[in-house]
Protein backbone atom coordinates (compact mmCIF):
# COMPACT_ATOMS: atom_id res chain seq x y z
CA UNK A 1 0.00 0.00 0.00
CA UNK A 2 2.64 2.09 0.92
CA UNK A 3 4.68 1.67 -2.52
CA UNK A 4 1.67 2.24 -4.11
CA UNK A 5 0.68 6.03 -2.29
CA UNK A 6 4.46 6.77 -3.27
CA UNK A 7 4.17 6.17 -6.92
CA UNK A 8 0.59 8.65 -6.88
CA UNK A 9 2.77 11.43 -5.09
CA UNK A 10 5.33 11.38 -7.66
CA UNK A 11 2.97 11.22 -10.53
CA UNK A 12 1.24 14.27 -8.70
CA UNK A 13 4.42 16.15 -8.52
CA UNK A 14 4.86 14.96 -11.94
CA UNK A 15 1.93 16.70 -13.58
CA UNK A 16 2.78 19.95 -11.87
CA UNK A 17 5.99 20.55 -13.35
CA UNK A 18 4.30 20.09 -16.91
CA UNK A 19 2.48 17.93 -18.80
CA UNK A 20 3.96 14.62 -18.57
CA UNK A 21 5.00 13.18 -21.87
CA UNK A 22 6.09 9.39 -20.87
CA UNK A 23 6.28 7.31 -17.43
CA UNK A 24 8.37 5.73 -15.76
CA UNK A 25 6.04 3.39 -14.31
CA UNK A 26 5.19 -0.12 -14.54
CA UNK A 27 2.89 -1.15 -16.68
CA UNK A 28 -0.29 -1.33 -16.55
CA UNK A 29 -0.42 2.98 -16.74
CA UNK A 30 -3.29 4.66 -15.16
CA UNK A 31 -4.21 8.42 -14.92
CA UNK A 32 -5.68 10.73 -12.55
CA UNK A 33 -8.18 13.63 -13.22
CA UNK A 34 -9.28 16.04 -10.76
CA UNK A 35 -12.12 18.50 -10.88
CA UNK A 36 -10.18 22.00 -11.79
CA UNK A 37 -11.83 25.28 -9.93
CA UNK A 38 -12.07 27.80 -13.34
CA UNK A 39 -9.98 30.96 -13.15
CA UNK A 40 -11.36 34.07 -13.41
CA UNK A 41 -9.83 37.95 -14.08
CA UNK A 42 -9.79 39.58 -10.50
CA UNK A 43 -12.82 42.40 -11.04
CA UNK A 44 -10.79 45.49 -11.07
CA UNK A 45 -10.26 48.06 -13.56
CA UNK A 46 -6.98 47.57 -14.07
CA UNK A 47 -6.91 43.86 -14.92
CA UNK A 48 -9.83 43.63 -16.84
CA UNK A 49 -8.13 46.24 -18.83
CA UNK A 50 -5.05 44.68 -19.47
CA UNK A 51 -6.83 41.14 -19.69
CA UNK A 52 -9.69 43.03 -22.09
CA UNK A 53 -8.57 46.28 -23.67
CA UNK A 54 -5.19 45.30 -24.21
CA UNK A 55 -5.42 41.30 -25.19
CA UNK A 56 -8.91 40.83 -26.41
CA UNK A 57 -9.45 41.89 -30.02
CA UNK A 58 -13.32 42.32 -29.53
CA UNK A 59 -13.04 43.91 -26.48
CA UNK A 60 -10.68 46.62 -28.12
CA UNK A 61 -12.46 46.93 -30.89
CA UNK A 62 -15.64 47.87 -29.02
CA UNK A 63 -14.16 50.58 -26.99
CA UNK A 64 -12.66 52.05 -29.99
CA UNK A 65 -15.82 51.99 -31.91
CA UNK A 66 -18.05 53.09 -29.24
CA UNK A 67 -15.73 56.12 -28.26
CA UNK A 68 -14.19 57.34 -31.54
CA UNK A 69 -17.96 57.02 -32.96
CA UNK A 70 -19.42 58.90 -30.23
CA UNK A 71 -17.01 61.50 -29.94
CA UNK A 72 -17.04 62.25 -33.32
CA UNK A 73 -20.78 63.59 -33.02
CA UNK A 74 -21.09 66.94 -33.26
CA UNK A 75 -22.30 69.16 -29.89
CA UNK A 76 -24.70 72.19 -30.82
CA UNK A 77 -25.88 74.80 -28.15
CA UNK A 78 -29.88 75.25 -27.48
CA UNK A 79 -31.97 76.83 -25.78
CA UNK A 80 -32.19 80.30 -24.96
CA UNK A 81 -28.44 80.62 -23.96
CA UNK A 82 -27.59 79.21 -27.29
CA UNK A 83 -26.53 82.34 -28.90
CA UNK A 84 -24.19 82.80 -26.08
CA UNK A 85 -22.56 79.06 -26.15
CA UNK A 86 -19.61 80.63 -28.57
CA UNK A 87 -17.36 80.76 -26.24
CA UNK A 88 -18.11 77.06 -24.58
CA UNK A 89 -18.13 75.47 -28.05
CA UNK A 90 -14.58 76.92 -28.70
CA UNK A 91 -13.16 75.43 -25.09
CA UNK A 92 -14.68 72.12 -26.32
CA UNK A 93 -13.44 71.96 -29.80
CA UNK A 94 -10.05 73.37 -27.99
CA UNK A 95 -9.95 72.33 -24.51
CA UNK A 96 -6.12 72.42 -23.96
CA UNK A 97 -2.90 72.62 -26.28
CA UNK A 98 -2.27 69.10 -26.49
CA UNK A 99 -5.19 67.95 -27.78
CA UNK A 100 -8.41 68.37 -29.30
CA UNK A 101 -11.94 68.08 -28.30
CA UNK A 102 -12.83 64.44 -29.96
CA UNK A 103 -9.33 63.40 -28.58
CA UNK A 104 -10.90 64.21 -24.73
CA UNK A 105 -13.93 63.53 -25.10
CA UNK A 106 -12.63 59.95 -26.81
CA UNK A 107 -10.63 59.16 -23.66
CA UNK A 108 -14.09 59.85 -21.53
CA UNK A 109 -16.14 57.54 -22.71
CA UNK A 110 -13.00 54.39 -23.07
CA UNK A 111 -12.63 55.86 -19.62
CA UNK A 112 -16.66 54.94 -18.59
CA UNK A 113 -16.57 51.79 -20.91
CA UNK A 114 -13.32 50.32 -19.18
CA UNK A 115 -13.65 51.60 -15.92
CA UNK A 116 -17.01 53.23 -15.42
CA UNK A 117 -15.91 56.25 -14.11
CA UNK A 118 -13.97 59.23 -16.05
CA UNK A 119 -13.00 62.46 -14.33
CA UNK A 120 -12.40 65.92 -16.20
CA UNK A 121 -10.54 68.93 -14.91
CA UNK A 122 -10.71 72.48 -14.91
CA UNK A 123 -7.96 74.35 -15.59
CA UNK A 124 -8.17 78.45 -14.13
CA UNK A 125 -5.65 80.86 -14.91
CA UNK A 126 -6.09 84.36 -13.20
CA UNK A 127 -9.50 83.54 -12.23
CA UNK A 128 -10.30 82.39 -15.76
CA UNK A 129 -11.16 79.00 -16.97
CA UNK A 130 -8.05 78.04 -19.53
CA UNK A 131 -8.44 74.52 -19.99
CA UNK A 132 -10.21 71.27 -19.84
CA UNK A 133 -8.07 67.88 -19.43
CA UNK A 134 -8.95 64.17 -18.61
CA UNK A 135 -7.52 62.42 -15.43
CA UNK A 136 -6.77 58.93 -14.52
CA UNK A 137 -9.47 57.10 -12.85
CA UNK A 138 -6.77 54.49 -11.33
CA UNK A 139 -5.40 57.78 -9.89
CA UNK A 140 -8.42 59.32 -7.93
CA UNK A 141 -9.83 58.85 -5.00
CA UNK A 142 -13.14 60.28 -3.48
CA UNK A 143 -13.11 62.20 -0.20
CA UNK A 144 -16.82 61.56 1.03
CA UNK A 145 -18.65 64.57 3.45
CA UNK A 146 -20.68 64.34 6.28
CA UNK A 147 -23.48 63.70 3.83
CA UNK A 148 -21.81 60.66 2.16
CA UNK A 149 -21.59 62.53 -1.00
CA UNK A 150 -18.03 63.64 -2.93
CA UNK A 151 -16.38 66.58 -1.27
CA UNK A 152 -13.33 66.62 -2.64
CA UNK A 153 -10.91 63.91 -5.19
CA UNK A 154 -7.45 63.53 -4.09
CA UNK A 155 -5.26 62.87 -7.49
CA UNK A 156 -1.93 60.87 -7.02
CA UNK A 157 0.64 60.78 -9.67
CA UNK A 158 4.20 60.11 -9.68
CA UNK A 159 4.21 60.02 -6.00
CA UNK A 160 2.48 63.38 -5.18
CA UNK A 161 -0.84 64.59 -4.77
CA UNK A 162 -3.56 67.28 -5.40
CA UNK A 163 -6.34 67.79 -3.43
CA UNK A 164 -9.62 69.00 -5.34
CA UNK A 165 -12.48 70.93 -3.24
CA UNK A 166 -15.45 70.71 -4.27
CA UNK A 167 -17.26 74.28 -3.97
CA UNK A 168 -21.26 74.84 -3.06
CA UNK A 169 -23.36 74.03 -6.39
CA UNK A 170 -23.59 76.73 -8.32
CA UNK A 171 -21.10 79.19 -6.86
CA UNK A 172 -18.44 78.28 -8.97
CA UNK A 173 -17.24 76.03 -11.45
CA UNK A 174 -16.20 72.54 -9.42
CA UNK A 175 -12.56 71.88 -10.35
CA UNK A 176 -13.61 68.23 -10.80
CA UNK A 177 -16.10 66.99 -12.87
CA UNK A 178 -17.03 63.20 -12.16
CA UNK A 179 -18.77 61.10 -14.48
CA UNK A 180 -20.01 57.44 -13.90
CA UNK A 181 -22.43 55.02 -15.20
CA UNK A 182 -24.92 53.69 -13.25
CA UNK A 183 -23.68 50.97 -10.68
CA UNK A 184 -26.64 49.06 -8.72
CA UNK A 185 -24.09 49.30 -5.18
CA UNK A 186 -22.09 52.42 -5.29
CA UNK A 187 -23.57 55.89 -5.52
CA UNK A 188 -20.00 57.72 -6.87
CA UNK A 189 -18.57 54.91 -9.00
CA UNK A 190 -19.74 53.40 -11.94
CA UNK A 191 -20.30 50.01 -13.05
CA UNK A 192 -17.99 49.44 -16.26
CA UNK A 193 -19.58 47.21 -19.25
CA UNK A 194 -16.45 45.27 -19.20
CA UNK A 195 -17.53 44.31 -15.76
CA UNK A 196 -20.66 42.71 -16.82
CA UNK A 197 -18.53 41.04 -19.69
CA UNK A 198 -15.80 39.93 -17.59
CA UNK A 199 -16.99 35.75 -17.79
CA UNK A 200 -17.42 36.11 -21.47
CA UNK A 201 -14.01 37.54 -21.58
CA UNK A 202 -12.55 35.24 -19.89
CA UNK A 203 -14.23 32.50 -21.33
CA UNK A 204 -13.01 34.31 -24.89
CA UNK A 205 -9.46 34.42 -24.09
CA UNK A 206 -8.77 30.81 -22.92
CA UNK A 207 -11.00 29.61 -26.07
CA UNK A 208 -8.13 31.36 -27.46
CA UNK A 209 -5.04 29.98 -25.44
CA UNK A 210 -6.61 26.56 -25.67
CA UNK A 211 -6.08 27.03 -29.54
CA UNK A 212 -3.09 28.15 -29.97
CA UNK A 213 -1.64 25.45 -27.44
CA UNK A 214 -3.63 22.58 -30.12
CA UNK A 215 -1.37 24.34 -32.67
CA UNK A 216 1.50 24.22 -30.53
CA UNK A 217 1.10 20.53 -30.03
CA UNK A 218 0.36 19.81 -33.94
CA UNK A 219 -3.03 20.20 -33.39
CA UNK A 220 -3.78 17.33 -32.05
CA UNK A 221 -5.45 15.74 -28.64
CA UNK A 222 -2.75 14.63 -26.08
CA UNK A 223 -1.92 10.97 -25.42
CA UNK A 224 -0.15 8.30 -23.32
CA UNK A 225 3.07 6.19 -23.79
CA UNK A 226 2.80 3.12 -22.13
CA UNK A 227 5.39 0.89 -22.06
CA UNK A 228 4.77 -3.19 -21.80
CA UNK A 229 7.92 -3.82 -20.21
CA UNK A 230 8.83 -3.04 -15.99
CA UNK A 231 10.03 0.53 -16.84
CA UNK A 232 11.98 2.97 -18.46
CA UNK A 233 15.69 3.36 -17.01
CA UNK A 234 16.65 7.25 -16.26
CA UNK A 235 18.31 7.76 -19.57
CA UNK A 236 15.71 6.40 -21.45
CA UNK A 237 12.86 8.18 -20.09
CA UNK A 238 15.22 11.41 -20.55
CA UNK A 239 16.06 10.78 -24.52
CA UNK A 240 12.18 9.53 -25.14
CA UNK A 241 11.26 12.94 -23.85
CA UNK A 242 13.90 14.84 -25.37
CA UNK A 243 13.11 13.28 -28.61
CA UNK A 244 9.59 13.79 -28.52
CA UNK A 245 9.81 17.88 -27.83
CA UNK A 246 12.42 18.32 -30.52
CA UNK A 247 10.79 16.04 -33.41
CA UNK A 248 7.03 16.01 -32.78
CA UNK A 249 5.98 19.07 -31.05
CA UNK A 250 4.99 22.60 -33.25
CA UNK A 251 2.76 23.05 -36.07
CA UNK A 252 5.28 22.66 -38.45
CA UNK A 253 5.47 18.94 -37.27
CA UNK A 254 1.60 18.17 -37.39
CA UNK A 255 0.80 14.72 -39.52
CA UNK A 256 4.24 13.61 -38.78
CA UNK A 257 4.65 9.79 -38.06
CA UNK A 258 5.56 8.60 -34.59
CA UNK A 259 8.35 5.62 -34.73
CA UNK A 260 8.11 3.79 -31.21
CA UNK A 261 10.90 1.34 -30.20
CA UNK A 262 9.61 -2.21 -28.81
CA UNK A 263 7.21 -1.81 -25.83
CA UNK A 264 5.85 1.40 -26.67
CA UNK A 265 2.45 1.70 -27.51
CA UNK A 266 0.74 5.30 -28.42
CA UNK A 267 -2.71 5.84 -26.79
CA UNK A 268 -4.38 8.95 -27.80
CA UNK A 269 -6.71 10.94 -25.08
CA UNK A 270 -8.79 12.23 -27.75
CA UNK A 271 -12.64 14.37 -27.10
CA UNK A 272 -15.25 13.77 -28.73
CA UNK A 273 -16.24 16.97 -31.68
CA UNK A 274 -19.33 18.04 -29.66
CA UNK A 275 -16.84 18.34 -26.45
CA UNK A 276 -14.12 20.03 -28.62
CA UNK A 277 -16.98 22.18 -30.02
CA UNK A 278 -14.67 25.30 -28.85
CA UNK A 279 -15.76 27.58 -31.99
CA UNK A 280 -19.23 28.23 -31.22
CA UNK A 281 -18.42 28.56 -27.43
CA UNK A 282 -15.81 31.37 -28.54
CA UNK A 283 -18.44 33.29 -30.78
CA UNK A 284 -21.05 32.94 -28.68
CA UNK A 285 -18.65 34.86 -25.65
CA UNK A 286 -17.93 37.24 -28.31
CA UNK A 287 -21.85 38.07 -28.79
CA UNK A 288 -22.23 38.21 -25.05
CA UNK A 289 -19.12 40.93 -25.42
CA UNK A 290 -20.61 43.00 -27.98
CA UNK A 291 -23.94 42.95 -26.27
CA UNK A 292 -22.36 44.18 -22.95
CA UNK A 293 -20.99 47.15 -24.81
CA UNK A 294 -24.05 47.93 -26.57
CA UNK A 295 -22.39 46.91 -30.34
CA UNK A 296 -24.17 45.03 -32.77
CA UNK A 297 -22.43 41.90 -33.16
CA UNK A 298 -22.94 42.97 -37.38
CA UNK A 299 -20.21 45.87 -36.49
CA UNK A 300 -17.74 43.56 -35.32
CA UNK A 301 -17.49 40.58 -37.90
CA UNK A 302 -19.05 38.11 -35.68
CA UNK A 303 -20.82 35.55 -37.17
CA UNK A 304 -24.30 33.93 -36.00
CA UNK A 305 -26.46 37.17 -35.52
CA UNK A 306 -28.81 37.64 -37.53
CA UNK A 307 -31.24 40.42 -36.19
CA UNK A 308 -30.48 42.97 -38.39
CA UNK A 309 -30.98 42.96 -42.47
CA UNK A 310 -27.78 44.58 -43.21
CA UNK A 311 -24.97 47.13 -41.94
CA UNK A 312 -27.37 49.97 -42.06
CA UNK A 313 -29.88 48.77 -40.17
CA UNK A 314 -27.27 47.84 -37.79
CA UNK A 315 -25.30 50.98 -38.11
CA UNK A 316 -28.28 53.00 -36.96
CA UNK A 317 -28.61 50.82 -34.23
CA UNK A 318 -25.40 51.63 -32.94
CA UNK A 319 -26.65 54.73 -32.86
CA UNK A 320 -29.53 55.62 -31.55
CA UNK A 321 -29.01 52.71 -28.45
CA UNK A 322 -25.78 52.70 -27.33
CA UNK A 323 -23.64 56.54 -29.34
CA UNK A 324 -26.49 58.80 -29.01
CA UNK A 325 -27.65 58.12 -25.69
CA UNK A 326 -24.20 58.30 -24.22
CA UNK A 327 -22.89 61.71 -25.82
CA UNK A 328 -26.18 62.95 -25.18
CA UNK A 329 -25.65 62.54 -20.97
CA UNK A 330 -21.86 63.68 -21.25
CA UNK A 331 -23.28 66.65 -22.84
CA UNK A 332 -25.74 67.78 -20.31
CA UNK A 333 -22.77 66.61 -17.92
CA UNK A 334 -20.96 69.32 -19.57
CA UNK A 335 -23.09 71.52 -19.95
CA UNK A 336 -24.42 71.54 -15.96
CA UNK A 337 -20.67 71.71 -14.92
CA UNK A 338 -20.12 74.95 -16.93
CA UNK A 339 -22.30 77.15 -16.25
CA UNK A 340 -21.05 79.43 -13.85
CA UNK A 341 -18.65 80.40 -16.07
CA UNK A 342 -20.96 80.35 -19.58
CA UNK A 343 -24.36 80.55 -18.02
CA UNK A 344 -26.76 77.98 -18.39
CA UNK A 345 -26.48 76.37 -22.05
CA UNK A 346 -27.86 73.59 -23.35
CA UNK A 347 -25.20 70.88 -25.35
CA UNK A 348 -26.58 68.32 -27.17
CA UNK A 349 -25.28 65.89 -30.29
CA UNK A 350 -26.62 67.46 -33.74
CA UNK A 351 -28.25 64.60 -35.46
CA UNK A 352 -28.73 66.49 -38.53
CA UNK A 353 -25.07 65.95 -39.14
CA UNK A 354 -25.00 61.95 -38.55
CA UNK A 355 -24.75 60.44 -41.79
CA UNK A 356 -26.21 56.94 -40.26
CA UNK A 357 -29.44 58.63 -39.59
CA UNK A 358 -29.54 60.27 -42.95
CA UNK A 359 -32.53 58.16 -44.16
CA UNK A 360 -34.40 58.18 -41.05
CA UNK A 361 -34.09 62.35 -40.70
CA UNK A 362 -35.39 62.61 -44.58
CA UNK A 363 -38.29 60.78 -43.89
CA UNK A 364 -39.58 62.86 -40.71
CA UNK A 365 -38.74 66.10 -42.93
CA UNK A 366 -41.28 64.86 -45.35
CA UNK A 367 -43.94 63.57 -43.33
CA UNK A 368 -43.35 67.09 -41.44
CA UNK A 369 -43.33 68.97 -44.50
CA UNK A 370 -46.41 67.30 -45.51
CA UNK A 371 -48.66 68.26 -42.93
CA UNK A 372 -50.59 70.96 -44.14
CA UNK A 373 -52.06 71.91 -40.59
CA UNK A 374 -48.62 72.97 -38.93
CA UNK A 375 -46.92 76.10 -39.18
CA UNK A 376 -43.50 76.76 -40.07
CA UNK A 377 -42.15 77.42 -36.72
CA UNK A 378 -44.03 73.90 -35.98
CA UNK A 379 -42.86 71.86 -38.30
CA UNK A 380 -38.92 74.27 -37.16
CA UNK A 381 -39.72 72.47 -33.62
CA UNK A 382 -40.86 69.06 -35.01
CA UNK A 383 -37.85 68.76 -36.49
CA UNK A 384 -35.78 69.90 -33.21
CA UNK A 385 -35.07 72.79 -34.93
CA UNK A 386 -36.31 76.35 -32.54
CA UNK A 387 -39.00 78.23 -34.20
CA UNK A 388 -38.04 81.08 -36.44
CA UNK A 389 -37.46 84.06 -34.62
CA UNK A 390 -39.19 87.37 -35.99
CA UNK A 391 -36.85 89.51 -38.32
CA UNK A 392 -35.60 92.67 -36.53
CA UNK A 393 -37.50 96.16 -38.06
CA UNK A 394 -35.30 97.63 -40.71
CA UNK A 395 -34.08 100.87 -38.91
């Protein structure tokens, strides 16, 4: 009993060096399997970044899409500040000398769809605001008040750190604007859609590892030597192995024959195509991705959806669920944040200008144009355009 507990705790400490390629043992062979515990991305910004943004090709792709799309719409002022947004529209379009306003306003919303937080500051020079730049959510940290609500950020970079006040709403413009998506346990932060993704990720990625370790292994399922005689001396078991990783492992040896010596017998481990069935399981985590973020599934190349007729269709889809809806908040964000210094403006995205929605803006302007019962500054409004203002008396 004893001999036979020793030969299990080498075979253990076998199989967790690597996998094990030939034994030693007396025949007959036998393996062990034990129930594995899956492992799963730690839920924090920064590693489902590095384990989404920067290693998963869907994931990056639906980031960029999502935030170069959406910052690309145009803002317009309205209202009846809107002849007085000038200024504000030129501090977005401008918002510091490094970079432009899509630029910022692109880092935003990668910061909300990675994170679910993004944080904008306000730069003052002589009492004047000068500048608008993006900070690091990794980097900030919310002081709560008595209240429970944000009274000031502290910012650490580089091994120092600001501390932001918060002023009384209204009096001036906060130094700090904080922007989050809505998170079902935490009134400051967000919840991130990578978040919600995170098991299709991670499902994703190891349908990915698993492979490009088949290809590794020349595409094939792993199997057993088992040798008929008592066992394999030291320096056999050694060259076997040796011989084995030089001449039969690697794509560029797949199909090529295995020539066995006398005793060895190959016996391949091989799963059955419905358990190896690892392409539709990969696609359907890549859905499951593209759904969290609010892309069509079309957008991204992914095969199997078949909801919408054609790119257009799902083109304007993007749209008006997932780009729309989110400039449209950062805009009031904006807007609400500013205005002690521009007065009170309101910023929204000028669908007139959205070549997606094209079609779908040409039909309302002919159903509106149509109507015989509406007057012009109706059908102005009906289009979300203000009615037409009254032509000044010639002096």
């Amino acid at each position: 009993m004893s001999t036979l507990l020793e030969r299990l705790a080498r075979v253990a400490r076998r199989a967790t060096r690597g996998p094990v390629l030939a034994t030693k043992a007396a025949a007959p062979a036998f393996a062990l399997y034990a129930e594995g515990r899956a492992s799963w991305t730690p839920r924090d910004p920064a590693a489902l970044a590095r384990a989404g943004y920067q290693a998963n090709p869907v994931v990056h792709r639906a980031v960029r899409l999502v935030a170069e799309s959406a910052a690309r719409l145009p803002l317009i002022a309205t209202g009846p500040g809107a002849e007085r947004a000038g200024d504000l529209l030129a501090l977005l379009a401008r918002p510091n000398p490094r970079e432009s306003g899509t630029h910022l306003l692109e880092t935003v919303y990668a910061d909300l769809l990675l994170t679910g937080t993004a944080y904008l500051e306000a730069v003052s020079l002589d009492g004047r605001l000068a500048a608008l730049q993006t900070l690091r959510p990794g980097r900030i940290r919310m002081l709560p008040g008595p209240d429970g609500w944000p009274a000031a950020y502290l910012y650490t970079a580089g091994g120092r750190s600001r501390r932001f006040d918060l002023p009384e709403p209204g009096a001036a413009v906060a130094p700090i604007l904080a922007l989050a998506l809505f998170h079902p346990e935490d009134e400051a932060g967000g919840l991130a859609p990578i978040t919600a993704a995170a098991a299709a990720l991670d499902i994703h990625n190891a349908a990915s590892a698993w492979n490009k370790a088949l290809l590794d292994n020349a595409a094939r399922p792993s199997g057993a030597l088992v040798f008929a005689g008592a066992s394999l001396s030291e320096p056999q078991f050694d060259r076997l192995k040796a011989e084995l990783e030089a001449n039969y492992q690697g794509a560029a040896n797949a199909g090529r024959p295995l020539l066995l010596e006398g005793g060895l017998d190959w016996k391949p481990l091989a799963l059955s195509p419905r358990d190896m069935d690892f392409v539709d399981a990969k696609n359907a985590a890549a859905r499951e991705i593209a759904l969290a973020f609010g892309v069509p599934p079309l957008l991204l190349g992914l095969p199997g959806d078949n909801t919408h007729a054609n790119y257009a269709e799902a083109n304007r889809a993007l749209y008006r669920q997932t780009l729309i809806p989110l400039a449209a908040r950062t805009a009031q964000a904006l807007a609400g944040w500013l205005e002690p210094a521009f007065g009170a403006v309101d910023l929204e995205p000028d669908l007139d200008r959205v070549e997606a929605l094209a079609v779908e803006r040409e039909s309302l302007w002919r159903r509106v144009q149509a109507a015989d019962f509406l007057s012009v500054a109706e059908k102005r409004e009906a289009v979300g355009y203000p009615p037409a203002m009254p032509r000044a008396p010639d002096a």
